[in-house]
Every structure is written in C-alpha cells, then in structure tokens.
Protein backbone atom coordinates (compact mmCIF):
# COMPACT_ATOMS: atom_id res chain seq x y z
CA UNK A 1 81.54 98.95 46.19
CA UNK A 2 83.25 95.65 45.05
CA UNK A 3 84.50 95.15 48.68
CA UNK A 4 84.88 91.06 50.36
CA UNK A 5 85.18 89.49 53.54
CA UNK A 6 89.59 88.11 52.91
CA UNK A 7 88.94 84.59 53.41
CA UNK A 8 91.57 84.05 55.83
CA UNK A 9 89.75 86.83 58.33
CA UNK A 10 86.74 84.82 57.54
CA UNK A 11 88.05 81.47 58.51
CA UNK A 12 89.65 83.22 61.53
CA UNK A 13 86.39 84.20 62.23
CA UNK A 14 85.07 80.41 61.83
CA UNK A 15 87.59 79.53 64.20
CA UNK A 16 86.29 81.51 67.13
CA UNK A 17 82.56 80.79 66.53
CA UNK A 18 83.27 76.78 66.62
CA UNK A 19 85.15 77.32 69.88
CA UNK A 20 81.60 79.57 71.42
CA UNK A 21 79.67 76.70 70.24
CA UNK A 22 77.96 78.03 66.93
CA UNK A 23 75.94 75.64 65.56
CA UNK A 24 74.41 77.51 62.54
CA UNK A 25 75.84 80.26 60.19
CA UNK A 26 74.09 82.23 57.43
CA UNK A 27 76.18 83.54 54.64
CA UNK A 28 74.99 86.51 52.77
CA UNK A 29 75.54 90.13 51.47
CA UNK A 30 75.51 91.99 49.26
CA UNK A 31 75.45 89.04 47.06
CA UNK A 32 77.53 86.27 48.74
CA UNK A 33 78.28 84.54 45.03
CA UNK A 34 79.60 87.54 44.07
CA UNK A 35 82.73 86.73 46.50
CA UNK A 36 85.69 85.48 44.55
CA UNK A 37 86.85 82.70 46.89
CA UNK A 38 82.88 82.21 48.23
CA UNK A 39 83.46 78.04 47.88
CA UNK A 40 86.78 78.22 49.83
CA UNK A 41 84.84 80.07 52.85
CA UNK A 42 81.95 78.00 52.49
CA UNK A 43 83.78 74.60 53.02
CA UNK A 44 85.99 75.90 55.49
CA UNK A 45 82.65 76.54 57.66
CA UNK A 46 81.11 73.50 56.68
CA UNK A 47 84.28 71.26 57.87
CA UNK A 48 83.89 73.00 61.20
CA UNK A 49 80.69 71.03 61.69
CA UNK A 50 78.28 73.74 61.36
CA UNK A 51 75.33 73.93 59.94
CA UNK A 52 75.48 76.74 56.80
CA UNK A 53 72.56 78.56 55.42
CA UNK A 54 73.02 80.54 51.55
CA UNK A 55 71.58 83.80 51.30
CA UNK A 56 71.46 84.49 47.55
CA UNK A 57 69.31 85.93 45.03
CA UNK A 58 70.64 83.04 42.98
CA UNK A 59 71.12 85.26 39.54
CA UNK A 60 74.91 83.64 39.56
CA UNK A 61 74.43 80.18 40.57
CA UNK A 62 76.10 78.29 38.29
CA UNK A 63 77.40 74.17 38.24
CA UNK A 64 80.94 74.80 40.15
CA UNK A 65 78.52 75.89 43.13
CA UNK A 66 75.74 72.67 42.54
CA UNK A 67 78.95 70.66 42.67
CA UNK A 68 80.34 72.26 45.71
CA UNK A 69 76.91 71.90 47.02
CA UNK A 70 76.54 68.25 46.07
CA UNK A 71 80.07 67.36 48.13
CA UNK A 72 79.23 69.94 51.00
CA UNK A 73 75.12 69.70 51.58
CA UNK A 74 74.25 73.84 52.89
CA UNK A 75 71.30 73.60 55.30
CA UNK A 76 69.14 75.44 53.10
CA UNK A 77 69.99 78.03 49.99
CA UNK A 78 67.34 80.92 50.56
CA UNK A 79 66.31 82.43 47.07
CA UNK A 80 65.29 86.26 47.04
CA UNK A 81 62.71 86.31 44.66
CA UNK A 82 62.05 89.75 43.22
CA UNK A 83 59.15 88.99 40.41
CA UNK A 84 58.11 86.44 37.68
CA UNK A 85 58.83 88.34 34.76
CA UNK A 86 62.41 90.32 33.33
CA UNK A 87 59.98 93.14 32.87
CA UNK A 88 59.50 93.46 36.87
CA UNK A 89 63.47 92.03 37.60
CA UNK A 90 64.61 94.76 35.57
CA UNK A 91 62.61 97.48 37.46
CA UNK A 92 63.90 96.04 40.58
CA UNK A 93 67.24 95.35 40.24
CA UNK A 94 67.95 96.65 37.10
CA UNK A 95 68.79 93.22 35.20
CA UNK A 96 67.21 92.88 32.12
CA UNK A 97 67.20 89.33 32.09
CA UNK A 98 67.22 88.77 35.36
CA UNK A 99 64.48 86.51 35.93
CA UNK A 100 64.86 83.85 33.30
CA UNK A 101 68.64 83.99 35.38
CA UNK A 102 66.67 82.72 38.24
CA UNK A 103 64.54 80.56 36.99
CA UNK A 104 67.33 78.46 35.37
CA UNK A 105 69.33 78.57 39.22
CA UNK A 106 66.34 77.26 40.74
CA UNK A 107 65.87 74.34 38.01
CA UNK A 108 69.63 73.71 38.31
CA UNK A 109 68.51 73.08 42.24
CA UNK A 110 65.75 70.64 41.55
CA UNK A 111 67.31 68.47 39.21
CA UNK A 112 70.31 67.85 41.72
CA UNK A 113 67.85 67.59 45.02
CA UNK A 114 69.39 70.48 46.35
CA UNK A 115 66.68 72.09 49.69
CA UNK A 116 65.85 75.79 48.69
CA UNK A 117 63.27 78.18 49.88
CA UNK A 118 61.68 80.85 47.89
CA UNK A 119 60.97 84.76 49.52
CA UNK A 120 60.12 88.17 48.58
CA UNK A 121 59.94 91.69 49.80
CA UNK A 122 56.80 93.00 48.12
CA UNK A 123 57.35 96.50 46.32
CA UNK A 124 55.36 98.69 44.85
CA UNK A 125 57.35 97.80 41.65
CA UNK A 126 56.12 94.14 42.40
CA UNK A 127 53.35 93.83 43.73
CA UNK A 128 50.89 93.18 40.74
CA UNK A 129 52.75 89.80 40.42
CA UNK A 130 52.43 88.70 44.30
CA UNK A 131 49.79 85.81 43.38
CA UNK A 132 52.06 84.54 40.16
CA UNK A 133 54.94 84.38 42.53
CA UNK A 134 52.98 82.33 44.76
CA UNK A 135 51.81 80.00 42.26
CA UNK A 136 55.37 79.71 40.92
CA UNK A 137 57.01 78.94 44.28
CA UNK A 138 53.74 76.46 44.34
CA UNK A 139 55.30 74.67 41.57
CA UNK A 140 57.94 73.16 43.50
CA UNK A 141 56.15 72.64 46.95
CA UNK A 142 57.39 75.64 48.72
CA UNK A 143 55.14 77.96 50.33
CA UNK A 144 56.55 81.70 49.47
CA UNK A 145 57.83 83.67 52.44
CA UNK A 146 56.49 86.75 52.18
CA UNK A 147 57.73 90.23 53.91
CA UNK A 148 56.33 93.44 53.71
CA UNK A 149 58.98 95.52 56.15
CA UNK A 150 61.19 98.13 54.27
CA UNK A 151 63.98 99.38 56.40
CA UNK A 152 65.84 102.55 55.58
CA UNK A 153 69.91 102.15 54.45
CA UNK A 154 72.77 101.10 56.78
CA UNK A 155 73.20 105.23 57.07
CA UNK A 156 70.00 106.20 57.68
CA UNK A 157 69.15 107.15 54.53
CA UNK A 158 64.96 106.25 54.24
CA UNK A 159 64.89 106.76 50.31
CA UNK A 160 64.41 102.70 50.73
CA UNK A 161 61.12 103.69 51.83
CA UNK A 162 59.31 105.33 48.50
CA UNK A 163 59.16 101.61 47.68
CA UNK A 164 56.95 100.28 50.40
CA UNK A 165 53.72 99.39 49.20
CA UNK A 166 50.45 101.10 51.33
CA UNK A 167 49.38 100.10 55.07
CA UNK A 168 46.57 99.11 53.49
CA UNK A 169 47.71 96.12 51.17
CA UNK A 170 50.44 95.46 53.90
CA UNK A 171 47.15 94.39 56.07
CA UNK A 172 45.20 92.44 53.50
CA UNK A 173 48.39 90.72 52.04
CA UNK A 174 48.94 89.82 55.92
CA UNK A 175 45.12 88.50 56.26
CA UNK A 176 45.68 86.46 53.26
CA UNK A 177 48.23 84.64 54.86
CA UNK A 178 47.37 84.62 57.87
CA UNK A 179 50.16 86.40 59.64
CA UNK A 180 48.51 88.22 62.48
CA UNK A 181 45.01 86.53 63.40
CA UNK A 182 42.64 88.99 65.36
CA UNK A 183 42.91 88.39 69.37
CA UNK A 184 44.08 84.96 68.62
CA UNK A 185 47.98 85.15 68.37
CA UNK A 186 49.61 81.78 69.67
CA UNK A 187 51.73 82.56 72.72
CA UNK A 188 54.85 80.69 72.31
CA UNK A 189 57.67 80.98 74.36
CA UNK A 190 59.85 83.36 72.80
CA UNK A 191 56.83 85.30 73.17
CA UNK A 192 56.43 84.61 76.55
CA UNK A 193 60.13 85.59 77.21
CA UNK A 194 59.69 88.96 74.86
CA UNK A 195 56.78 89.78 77.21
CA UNK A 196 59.07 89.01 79.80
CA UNK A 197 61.47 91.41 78.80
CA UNK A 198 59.19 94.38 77.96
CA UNK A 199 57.58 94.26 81.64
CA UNK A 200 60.94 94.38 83.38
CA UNK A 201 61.87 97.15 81.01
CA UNK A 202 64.42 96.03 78.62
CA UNK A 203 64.92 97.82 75.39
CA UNK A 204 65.71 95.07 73.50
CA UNK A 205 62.90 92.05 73.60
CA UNK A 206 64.02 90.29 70.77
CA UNK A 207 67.07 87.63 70.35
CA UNK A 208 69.43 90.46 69.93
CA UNK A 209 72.61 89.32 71.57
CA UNK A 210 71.03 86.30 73.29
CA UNK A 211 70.76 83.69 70.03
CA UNK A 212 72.33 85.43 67.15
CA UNK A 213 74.41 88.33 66.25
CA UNK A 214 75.79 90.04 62.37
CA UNK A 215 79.22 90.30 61.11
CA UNK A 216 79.52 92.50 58.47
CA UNK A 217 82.06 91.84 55.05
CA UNK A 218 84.84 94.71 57.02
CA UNK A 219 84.72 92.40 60.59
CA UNK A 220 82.10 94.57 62.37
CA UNK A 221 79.94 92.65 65.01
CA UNK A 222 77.02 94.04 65.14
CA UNK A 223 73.58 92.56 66.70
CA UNK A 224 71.42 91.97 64.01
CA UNK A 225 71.28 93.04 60.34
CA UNK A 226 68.76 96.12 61.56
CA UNK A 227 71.03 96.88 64.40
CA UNK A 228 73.50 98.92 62.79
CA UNK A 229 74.62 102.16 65.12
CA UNK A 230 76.40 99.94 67.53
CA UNK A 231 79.32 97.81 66.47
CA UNK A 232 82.52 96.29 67.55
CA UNK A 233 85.66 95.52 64.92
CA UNK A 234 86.54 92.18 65.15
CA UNK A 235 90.12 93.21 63.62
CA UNK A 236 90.73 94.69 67.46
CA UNK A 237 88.91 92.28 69.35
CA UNK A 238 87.60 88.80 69.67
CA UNK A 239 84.28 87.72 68.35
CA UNK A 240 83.64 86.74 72.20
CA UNK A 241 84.80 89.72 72.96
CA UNK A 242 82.57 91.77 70.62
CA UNK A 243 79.37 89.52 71.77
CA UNK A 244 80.14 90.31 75.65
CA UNK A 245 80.61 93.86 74.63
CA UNK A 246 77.14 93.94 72.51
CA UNK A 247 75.74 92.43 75.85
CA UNK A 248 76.70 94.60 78.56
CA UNK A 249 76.09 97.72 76.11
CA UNK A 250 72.85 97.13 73.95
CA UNK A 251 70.89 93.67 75.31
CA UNK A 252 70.83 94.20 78.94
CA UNK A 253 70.30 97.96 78.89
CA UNK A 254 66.96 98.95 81.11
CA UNK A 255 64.94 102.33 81.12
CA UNK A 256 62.85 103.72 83.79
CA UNK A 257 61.57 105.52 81.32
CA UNK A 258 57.87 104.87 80.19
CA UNK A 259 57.63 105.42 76.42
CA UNK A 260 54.46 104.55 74.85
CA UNK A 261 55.94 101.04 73.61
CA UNK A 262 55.91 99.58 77.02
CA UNK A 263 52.48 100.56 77.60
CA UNK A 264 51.10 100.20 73.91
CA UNK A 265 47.55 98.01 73.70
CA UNK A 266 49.03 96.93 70.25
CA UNK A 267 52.51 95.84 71.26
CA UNK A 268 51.91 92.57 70.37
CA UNK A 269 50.84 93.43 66.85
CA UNK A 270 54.08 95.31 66.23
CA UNK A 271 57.18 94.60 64.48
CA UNK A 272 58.88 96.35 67.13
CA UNK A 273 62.56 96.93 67.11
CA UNK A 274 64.58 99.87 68.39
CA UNK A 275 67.25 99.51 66.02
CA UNK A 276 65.33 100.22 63.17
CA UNK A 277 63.22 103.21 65.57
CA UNK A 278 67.05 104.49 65.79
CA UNK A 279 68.31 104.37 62.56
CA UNK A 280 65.06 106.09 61.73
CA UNK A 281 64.00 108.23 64.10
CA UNK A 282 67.22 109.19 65.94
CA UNK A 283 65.85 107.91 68.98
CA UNK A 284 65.43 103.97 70.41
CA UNK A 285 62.55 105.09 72.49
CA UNK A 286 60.46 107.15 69.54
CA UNK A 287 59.12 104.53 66.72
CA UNK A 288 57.98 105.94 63.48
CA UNK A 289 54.54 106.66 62.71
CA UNK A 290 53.99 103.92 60.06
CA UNK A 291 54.94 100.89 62.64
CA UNK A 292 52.19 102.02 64.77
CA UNK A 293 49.78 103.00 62.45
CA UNK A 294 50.19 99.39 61.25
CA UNK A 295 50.17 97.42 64.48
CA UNK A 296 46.72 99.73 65.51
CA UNK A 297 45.24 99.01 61.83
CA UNK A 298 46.53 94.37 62.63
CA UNK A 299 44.22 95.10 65.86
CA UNK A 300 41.05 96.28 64.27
C-alpha cells in the first residue's frame, strides 16, 4: 500500500533521537525513494548531525537525489542487488527493465564519487547469476555482501520461504566466502557479551534494545526489523519511552527454562534469533527446523 512516514512525524521523530544521543540512522522501506518528500526528511536528519545510511534498491535514483547527495554526503547508500540481467530483475521483482535501471543508478554514483555498497539475498530465482554479480560488484572495488536468510512476512505469513535456495548451497556459498570457518570462529567481543547473555539466560543475545532499535513508516518502535510481535506507537509515547518499554519487556526478559538453544553444541553456528523463532514458530523458545539443520550441517 502507497502508505509514508508524514515528514513532520518524522522530523519529530529526529528530534527525540538527537536529544538520546543517536549518532547513526538508516533510512529504508519499502523503498525509501519512493517517499514523496524523501530529500526534505533526509536533510532534516542530516542537519541534526547524524550520520545517515540509504537503504535503496536504487531503481529510482535519479540527479535531484545525486545533487541532494552531493550538498548532504549520506554515510553510505546500500544497493539491493537482485541479479545482472532484466531477465532475472523481472522474475524477482517483476520490472522488466529493472536491471539496466540499476546499473545506470550505480554509474550515476561513480561518476559523482558518491560511497555505495552492493548486496544480495540469493534466491532460487537468482542464484545461477551469484558469480556474475560478484564479478560485477568487482568492477567497482566492492566486495558483494551476500545473505542467504529468508524470513517469513511481517504477519507471519512463510510463503517468503518457497524462495530460499537449499541448505546445501546455503553451506557451500558460505564456504566460498568464508563466513563460518570450521572450529575457528574469531571471538570478538560482541561475541563474548552474546555468550554472556545466553549463560545467564537471556532470551535476547543480540543488540536488540541495547545498540539499535526499528521504527516503522506508521511510528511503531519496534526492536529490530525481525522483531515484529512487540511494538510501541510512537504517536502515544516518546521514542525514549518506547526504547525503555522494549527494555523492561523484551531485552532483559530471563527464562529458567532450558530449551535446547541454551544448551545447543552448535549455538555458535546459528543465526539465532527469537523473533524470527516467534513469528515462525509461535513460540520464542522453539526455532524452526531449517536454522538448526543449518547450524549442525556449518559444524560438520
């Protein structure tokens, strides 16, 4: 639905996060060029002093936003990339043209010195053009980020999920670039803090609540783009308000219980997140099949 953010809630919004101390916001979607007064928002955020990230599949980039971009320098514009041919855009997104589209965006980019970064989700419907993607994003010195997770729909919905390619090329694509090395994962220490976490029997290990949080286009806080059964409206409370609220309610709830998470041999070769295992499986505590057949198949 052809729903937006009204810039003034969205400067109001601004507002509050320069008084918590935000130092970095990501603006995204649905398509965030698709909003009608997107530049207006955008330099409203970037006068505040903070750092701003694009999230755009870059299809409508066109020279009123290089120019805002020129005056206003965004931290980095992040480029979906959904194949190397129209053939493979159209089966994806259903634009015919829609990867000549991108290709001219990301030239427009280059010739003004404008930072970008090139990622896909790999599909089953794109797949067979992984390697020319690579090369492409090769072309101008950025190394492709690559993700394999498909998450069901804000609702629930897991029809999202007949496009997931197998376990099976999920692992190899992983070996190839090397994103989970046998016995030999580097502990940083977010890690350290994660593992933290787990042993004094948090729910949430991740930077749910504590780093970052997700404000959907209708004002609802939420903690992450995954986490989506909790939320708080922003048009009835503050955004510090919403944050304390997602604190005390999601990030610092405990369990006695001992699901087999907490005392999983592969935990550390899992994408583990109990807001997707709820919006999946019903239940925070009960992960889907696939995750752990994936993290047991990383191990071995």
């Amino acid at each position: 639905k052809r729903e937006y953010m009204p810039v003034e809630f969205a400067n109001n919004i601004a507002d509050q996060l320069e008084k918590m101390g935000t130092m970095h916001v990501y603006l995204t979607g649905g398509e965030v060029l698709l909003h009608p007064q997107f530049g207006e928002i955008y330099k409203y955020f970037r006068n505040k002093g903070m750092a701003v990230s694009i999230l755009t599949n870059a299809s409508l980039l066109n020279d009123q936003h290089i120019k805002l971009f020129e005056e206003y320098t965004p931290y980095n514009v992040d480029i979906s990339l959904y194949g190397i041919t129209n053939k493979t855009y159209e089966a994806v997104t259903g634009l015919k043209s829609g990867f000549e589209m991108v290709k001219r965006s990301i030239l427009k980019l280059v010739e003004h010195e404008i930072d970008f970064s090139l990622k896909t989700v790999v599909l089953k419907e794109n797949i067979h053009e992984l390697d020319r993607m690579i090369e492409f994003a090769g072309r101008f010195n950025k190394n492709l980020k690559i993700y394999t997770d498909i998450r069901p729909m804000n609702n629930g919905n897991q029809r999202s999920k007949d496009h997931k390619i197998s376990t099976e090329d999920i692992i190899e694509i992983e070996e190839r670039i090397g994103k989970w090395k046998k016995k030999t994962i580097n502990i940083s220490e977010e890690q350290r803090e994660r593992e933290e976490r787990r042993k004094q029997g948090y729910l949430y290990f991740c930077e749910l609540g504590k780093y970052n949080f997700f404000i959907t286009y209708e004002g609802i806080l939420h903690g992450c783009v995954k986490e989506r059964i909790h939320g708080y409206d922003l048009k009835e409370i503050s955004v510090e308000q919403g944050f304390n609220k997602m604190l005390n309610d999601i990030v610092l709830k405990k369990t006695e219980e001992v699901n087999k998470c907490r005392t999983c041999r592969y935990i550390k070769y899992c994408e583990y997140c109990p807001a997707q295992f709820e919006l999946e499986t019903g239940d925070i505590l009960n992960p889907p099949e696939d995750v752990c057949d994936l993290a047991k198949k990383r191990y071995f």
